[in-house]
N, C-alpha and C. Protein backbone atom coordinates (compact mmCIF):
# COMPACT_ATOMS: atom_id res chain seq x y z
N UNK A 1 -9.02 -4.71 -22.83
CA UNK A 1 -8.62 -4.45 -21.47
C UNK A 1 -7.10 -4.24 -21.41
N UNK A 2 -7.09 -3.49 -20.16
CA UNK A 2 -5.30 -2.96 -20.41
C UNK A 2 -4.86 -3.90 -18.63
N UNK A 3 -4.07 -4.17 -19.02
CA UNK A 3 -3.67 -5.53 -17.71
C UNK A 3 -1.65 -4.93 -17.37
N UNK A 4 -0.95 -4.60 -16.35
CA UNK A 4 0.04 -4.23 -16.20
C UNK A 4 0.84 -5.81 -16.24
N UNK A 5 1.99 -5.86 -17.03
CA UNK A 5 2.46 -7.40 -17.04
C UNK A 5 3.92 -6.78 -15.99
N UNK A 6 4.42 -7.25 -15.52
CA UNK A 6 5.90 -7.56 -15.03
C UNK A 6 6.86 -8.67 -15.25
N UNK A 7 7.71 -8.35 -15.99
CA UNK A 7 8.56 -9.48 -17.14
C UNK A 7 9.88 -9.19 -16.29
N UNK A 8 10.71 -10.01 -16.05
CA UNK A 8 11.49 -10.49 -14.99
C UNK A 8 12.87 -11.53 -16.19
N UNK A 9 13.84 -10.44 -16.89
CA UNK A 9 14.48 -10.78 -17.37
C UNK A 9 16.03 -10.52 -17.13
N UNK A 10 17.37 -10.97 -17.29
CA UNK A 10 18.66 -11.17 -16.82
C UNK A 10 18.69 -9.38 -17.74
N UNK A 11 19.45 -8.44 -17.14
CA UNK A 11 19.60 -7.04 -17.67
C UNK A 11 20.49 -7.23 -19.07
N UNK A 12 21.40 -8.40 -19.31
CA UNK A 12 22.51 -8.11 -20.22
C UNK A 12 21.62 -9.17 -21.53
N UNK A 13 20.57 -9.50 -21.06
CA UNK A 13 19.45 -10.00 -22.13
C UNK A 13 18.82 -8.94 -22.97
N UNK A 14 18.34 -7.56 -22.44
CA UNK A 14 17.33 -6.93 -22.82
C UNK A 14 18.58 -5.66 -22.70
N UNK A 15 18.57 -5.29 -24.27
CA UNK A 15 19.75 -4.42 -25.15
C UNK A 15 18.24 -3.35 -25.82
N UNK A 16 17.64 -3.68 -26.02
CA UNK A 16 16.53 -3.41 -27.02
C UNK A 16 15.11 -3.25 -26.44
N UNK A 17 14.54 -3.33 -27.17
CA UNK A 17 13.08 -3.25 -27.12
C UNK A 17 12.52 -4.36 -28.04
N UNK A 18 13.17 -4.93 -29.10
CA UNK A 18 13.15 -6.39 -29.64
C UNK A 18 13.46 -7.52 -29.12
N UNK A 19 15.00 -7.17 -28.20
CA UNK A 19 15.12 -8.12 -27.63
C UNK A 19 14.14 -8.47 -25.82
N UNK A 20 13.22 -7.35 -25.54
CA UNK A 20 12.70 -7.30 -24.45
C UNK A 20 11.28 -8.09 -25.18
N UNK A 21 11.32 -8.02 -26.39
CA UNK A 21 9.51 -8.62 -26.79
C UNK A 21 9.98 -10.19 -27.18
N UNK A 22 11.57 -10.65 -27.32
CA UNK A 22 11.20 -12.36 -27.74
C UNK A 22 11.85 -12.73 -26.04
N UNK A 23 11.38 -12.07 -25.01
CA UNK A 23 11.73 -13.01 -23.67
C UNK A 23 10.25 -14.06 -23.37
N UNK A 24 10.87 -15.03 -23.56
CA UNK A 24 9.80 -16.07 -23.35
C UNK A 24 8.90 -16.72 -22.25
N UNK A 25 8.01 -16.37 -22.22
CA UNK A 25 6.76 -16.52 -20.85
C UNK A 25 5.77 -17.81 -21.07
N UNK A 26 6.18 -18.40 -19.99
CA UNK A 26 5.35 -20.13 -19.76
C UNK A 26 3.74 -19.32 -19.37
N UNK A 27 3.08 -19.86 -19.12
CA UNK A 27 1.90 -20.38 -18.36
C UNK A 27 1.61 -20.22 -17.34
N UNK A 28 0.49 -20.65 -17.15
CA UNK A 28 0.34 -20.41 -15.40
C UNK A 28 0.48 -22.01 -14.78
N UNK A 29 0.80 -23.09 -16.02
CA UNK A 29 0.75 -24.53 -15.80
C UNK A 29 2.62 -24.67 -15.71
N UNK A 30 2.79 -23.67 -16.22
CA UNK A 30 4.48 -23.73 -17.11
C UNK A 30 4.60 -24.18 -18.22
N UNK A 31 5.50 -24.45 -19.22
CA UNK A 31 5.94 -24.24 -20.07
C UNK A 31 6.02 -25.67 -21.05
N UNK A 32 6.42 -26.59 -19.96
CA UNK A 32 6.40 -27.85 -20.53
C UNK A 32 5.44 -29.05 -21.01
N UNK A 33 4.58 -28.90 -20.05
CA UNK A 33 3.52 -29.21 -20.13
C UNK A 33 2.36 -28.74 -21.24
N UNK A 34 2.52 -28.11 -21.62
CA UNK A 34 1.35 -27.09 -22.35
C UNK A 34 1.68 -27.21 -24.11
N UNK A 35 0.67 -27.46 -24.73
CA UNK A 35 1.13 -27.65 -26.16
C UNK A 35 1.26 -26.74 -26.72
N UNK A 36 2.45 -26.83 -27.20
CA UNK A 36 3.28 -25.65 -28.11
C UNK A 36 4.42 -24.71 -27.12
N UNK A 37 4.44 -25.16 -26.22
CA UNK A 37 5.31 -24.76 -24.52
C UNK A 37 5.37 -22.97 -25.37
N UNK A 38 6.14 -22.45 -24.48
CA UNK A 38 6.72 -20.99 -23.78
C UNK A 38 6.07 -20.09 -25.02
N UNK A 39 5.30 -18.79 -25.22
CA UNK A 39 5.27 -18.14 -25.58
C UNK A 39 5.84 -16.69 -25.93
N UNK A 40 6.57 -16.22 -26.95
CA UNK A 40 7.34 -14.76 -26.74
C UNK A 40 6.45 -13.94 -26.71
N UNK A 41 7.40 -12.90 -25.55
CA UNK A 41 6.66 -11.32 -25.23
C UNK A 41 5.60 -11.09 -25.95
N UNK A 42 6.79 -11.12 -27.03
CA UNK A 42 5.99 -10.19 -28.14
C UNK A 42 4.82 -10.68 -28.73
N UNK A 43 3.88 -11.91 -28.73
CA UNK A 43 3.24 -12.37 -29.14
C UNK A 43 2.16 -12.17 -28.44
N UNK A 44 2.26 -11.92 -27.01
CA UNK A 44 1.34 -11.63 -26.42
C UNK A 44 0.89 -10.49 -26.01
N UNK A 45 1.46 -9.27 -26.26
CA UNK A 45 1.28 -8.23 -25.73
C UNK A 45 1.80 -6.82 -27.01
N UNK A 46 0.85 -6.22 -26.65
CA UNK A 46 0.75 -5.21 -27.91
C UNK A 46 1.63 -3.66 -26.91
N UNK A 47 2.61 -3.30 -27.74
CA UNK A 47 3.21 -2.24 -27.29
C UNK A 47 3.29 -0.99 -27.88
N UNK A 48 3.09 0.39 -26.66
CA UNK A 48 2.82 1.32 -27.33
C UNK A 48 3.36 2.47 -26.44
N UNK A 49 3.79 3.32 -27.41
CA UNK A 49 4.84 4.56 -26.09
C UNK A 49 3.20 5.03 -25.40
N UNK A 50 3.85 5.82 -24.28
CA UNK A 50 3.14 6.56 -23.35
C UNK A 50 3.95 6.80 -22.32
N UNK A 51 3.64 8.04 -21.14
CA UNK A 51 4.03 8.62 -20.16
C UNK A 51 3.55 8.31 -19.09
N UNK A 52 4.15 8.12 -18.24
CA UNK A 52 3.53 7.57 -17.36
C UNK A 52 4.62 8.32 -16.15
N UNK A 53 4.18 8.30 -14.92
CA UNK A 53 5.15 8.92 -14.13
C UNK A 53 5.91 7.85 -13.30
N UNK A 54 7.26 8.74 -12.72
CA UNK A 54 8.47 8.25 -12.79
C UNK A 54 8.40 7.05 -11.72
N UNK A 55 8.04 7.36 -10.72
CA UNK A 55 7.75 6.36 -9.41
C UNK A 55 6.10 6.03 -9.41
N UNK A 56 5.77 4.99 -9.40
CA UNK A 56 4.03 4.72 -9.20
C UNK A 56 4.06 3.76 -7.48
N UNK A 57 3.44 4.48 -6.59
CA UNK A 57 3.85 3.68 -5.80
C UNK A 57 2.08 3.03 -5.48
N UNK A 58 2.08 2.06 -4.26
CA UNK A 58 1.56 1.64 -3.92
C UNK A 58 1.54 1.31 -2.54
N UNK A 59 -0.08 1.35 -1.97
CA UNK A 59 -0.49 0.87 -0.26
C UNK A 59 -1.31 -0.36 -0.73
N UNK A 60 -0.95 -1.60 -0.20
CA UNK A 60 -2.09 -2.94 -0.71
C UNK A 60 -1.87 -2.96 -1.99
N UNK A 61 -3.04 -2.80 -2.29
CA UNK A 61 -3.47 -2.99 -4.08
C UNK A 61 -3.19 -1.11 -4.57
N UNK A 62 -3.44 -0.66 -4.15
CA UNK A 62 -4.56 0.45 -4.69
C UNK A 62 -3.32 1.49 -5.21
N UNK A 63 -2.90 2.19 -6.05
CA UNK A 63 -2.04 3.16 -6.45
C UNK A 63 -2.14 4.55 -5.71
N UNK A 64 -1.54 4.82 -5.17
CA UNK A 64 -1.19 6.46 -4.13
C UNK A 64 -0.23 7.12 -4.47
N UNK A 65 -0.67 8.42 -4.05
CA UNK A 65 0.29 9.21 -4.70
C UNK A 65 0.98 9.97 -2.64
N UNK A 66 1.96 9.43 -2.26
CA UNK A 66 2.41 9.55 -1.15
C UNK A 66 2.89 11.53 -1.23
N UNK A 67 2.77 11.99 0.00
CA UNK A 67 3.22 13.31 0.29
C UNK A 67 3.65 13.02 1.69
N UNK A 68 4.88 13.07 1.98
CA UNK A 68 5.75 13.56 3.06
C UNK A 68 5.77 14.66 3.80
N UNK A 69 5.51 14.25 5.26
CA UNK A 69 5.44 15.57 6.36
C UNK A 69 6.33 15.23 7.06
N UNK A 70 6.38 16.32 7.54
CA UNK A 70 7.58 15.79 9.15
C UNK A 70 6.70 17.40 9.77
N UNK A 71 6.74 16.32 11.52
CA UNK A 71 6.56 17.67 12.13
C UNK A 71 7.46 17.82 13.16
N UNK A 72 8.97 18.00 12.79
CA UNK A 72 9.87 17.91 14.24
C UNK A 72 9.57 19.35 14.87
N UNK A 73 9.93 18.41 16.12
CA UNK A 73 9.87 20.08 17.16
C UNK A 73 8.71 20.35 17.35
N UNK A 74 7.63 19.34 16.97
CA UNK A 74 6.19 19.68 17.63
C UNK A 74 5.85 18.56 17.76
N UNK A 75 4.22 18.97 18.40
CA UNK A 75 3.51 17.58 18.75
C UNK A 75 3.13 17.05 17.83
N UNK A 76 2.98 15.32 17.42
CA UNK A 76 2.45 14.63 16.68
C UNK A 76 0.74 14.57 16.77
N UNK A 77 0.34 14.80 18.14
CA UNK A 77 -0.96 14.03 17.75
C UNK A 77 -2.12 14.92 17.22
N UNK A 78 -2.09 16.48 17.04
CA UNK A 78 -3.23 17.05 16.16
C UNK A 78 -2.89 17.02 15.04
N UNK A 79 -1.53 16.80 14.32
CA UNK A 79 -1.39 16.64 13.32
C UNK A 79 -2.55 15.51 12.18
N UNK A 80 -2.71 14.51 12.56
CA UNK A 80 -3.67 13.54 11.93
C UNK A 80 -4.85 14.19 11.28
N UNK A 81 -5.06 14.84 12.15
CA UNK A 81 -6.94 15.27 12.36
C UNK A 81 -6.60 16.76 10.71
N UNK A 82 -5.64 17.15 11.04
CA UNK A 82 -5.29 18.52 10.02
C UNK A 82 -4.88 18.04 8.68
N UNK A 83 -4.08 16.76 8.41
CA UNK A 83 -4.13 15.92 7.33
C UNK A 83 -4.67 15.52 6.74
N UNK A 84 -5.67 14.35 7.44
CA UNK A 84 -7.09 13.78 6.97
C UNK A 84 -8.19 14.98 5.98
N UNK A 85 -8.35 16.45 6.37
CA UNK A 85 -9.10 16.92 6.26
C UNK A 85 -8.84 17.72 5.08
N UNK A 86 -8.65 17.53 3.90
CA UNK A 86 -8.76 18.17 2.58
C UNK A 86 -8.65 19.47 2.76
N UNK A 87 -7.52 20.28 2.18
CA UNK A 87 -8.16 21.67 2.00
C UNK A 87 -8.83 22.46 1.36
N UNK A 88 -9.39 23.18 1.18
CA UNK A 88 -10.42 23.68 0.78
C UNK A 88 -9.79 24.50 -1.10
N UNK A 89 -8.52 24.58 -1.10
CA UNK A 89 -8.09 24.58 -1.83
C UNK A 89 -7.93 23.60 -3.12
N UNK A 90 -7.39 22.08 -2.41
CA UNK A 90 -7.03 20.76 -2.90
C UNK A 90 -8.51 20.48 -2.85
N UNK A 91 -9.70 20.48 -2.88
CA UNK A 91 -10.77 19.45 -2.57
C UNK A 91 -11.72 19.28 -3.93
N UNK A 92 -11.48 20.82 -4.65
CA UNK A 92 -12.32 20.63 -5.86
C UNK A 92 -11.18 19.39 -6.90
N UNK A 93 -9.85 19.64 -7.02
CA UNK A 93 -9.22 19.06 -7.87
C UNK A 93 -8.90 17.67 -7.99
N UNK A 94 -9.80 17.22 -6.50
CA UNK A 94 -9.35 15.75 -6.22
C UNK A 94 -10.99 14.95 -7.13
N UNK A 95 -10.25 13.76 -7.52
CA UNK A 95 -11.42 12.98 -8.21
C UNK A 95 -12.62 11.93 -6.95
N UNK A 96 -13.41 11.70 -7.17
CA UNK A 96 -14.57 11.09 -6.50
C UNK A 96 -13.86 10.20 -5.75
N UNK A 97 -14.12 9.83 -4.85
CA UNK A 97 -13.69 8.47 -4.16
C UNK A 97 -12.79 8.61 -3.38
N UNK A 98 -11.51 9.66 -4.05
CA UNK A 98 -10.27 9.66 -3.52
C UNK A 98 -10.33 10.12 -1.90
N UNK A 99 -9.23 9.08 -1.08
CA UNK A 99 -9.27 9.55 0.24
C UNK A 99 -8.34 9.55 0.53
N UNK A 100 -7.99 10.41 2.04
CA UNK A 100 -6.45 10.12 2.57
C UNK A 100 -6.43 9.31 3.53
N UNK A 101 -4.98 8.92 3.49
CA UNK A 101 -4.95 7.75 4.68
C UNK A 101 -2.95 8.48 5.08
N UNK A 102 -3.52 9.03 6.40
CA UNK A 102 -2.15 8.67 7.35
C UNK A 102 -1.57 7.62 7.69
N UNK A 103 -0.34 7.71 7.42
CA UNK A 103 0.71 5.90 8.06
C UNK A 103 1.92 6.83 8.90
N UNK A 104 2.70 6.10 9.15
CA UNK A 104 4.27 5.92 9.29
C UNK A 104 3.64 6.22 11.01
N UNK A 105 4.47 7.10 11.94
CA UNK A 105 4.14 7.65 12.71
C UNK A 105 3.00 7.52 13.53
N UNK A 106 2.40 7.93 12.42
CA UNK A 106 1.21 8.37 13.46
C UNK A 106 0.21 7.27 14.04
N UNK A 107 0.28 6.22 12.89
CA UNK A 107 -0.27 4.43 13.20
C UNK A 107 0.48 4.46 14.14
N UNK A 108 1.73 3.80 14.09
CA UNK A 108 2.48 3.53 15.80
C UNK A 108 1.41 4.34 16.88
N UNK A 109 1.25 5.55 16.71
CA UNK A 109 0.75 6.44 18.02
C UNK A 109 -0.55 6.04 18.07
N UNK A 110 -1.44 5.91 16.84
CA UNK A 110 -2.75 5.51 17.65
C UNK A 110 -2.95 4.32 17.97
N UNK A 111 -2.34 3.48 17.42
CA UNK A 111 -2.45 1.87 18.07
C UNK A 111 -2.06 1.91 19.68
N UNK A 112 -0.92 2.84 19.99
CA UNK A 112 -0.50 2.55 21.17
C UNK A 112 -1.19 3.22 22.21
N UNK A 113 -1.91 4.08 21.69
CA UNK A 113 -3.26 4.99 22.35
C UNK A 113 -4.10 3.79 22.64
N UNK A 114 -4.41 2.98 21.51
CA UNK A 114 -5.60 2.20 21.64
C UNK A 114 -5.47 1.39 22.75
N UNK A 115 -4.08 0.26 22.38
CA UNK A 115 -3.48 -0.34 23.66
C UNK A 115 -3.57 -0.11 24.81
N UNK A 116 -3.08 1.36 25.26
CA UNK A 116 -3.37 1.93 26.63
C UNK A 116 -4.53 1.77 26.71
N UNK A 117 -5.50 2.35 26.11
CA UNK A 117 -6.56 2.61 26.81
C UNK A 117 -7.63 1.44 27.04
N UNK A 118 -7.32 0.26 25.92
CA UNK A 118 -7.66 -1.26 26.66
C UNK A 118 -7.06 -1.39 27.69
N UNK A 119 -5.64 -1.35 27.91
CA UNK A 119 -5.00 -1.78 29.40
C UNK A 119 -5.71 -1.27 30.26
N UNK A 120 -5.95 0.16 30.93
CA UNK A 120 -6.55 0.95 31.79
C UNK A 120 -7.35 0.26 32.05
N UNK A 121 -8.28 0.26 31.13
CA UNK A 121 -9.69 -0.74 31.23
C UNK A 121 -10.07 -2.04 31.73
N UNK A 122 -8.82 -2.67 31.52
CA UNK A 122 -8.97 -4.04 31.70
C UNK A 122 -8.60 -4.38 33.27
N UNK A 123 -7.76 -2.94 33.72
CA UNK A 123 -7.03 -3.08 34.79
C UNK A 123 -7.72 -2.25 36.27
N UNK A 124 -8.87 -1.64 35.63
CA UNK A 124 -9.73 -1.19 36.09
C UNK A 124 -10.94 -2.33 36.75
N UNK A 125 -11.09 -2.94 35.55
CA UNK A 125 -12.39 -4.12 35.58
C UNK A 125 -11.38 -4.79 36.84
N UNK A 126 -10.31 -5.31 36.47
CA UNK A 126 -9.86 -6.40 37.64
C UNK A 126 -9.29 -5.87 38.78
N UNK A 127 -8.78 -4.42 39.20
CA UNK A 127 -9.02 -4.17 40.31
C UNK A 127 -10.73 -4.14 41.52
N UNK A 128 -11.69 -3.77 40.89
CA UNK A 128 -13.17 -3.80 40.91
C UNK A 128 -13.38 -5.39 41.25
N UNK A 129 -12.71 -6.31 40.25
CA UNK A 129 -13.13 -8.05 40.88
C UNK A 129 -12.43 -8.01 41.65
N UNK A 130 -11.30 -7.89 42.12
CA UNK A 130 -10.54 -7.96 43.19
C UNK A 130 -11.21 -7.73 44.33
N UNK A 131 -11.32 -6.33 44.41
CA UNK A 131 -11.78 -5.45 45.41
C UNK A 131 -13.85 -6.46 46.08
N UNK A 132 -14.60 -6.79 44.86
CA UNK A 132 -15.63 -7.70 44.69
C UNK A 132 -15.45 -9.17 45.70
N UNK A 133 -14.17 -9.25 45.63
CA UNK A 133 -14.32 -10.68 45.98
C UNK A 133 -13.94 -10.73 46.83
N UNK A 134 -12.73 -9.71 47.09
CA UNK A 134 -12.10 -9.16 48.91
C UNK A 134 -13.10 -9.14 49.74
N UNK A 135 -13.65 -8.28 49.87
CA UNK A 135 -14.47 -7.77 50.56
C UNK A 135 -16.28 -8.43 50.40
N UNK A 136 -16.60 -9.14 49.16
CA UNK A 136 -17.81 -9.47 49.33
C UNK A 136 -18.96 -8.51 49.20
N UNK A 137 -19.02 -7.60 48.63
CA UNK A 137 -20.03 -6.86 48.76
C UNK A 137 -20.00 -5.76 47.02
């Protein structure tokens, strides 16, 4: 199994790639406790070149590959619906599963859609009890 580690060492420590494999890693108990305490890098982990790209980002857990829009000078809200929807171009090259997910922007806007349109509602229902209990009928 291939497991991503993140090693968290002082920069003027790690000159090398030797000196990045004897940085020494406790436990999940720590170090002292444990017989034979702290283990080096290098003992635990097998290293091997590869490419990998330059920024790997992430939403939650899951690895994404982010694309940037801007739509100044127009409206935001059909934009979503034209995003979400794969083009017919991009759709064979994408792998199984893969989906899109809009953020930045456009969350703010539909939450605050949503908001409104509970408020209305709610403000609707209690004018109606109002009006119910005024009047009695």
């Amino acid at each position: 199994m291939v497991y991503q580690v993140a090693v968290t060492s002082p920069q003027y420590r790690v000159d090398s790639l030797d000196a990045l494999l004897r940085t020494p890693v406790a436990g999940s108990r720590g170090g002292a406790g444990q017989a034979g305490g702290p283990q080096l890098l290098g003992n635990l982990v097998q290293v091997s070149p590869g490419v990998q790209p330059q920024v790997v980002s992430h939403y939650d857990i899951t690895p994404v590959v982010d694309v940037y829009a801007a739509v100044q000078g127009r409206d935001l809200a059909p934009w979503p619906r034209k995003c979400r929807r794969p083009s017919t171009r991009s759709a064979p090259s994408c792998r199984a599963g893969a989906q899109v997910t809009v953020r930045g922007q456009v969350k703010t806007m539909e939450s605050s859609f949503v908001g409104l349109g509970v408020g209305l509602v709610m403000a609707i229902v209690l004018v109606y009890l109002l009006i119910v209990v005024n009047f009695q009928s």
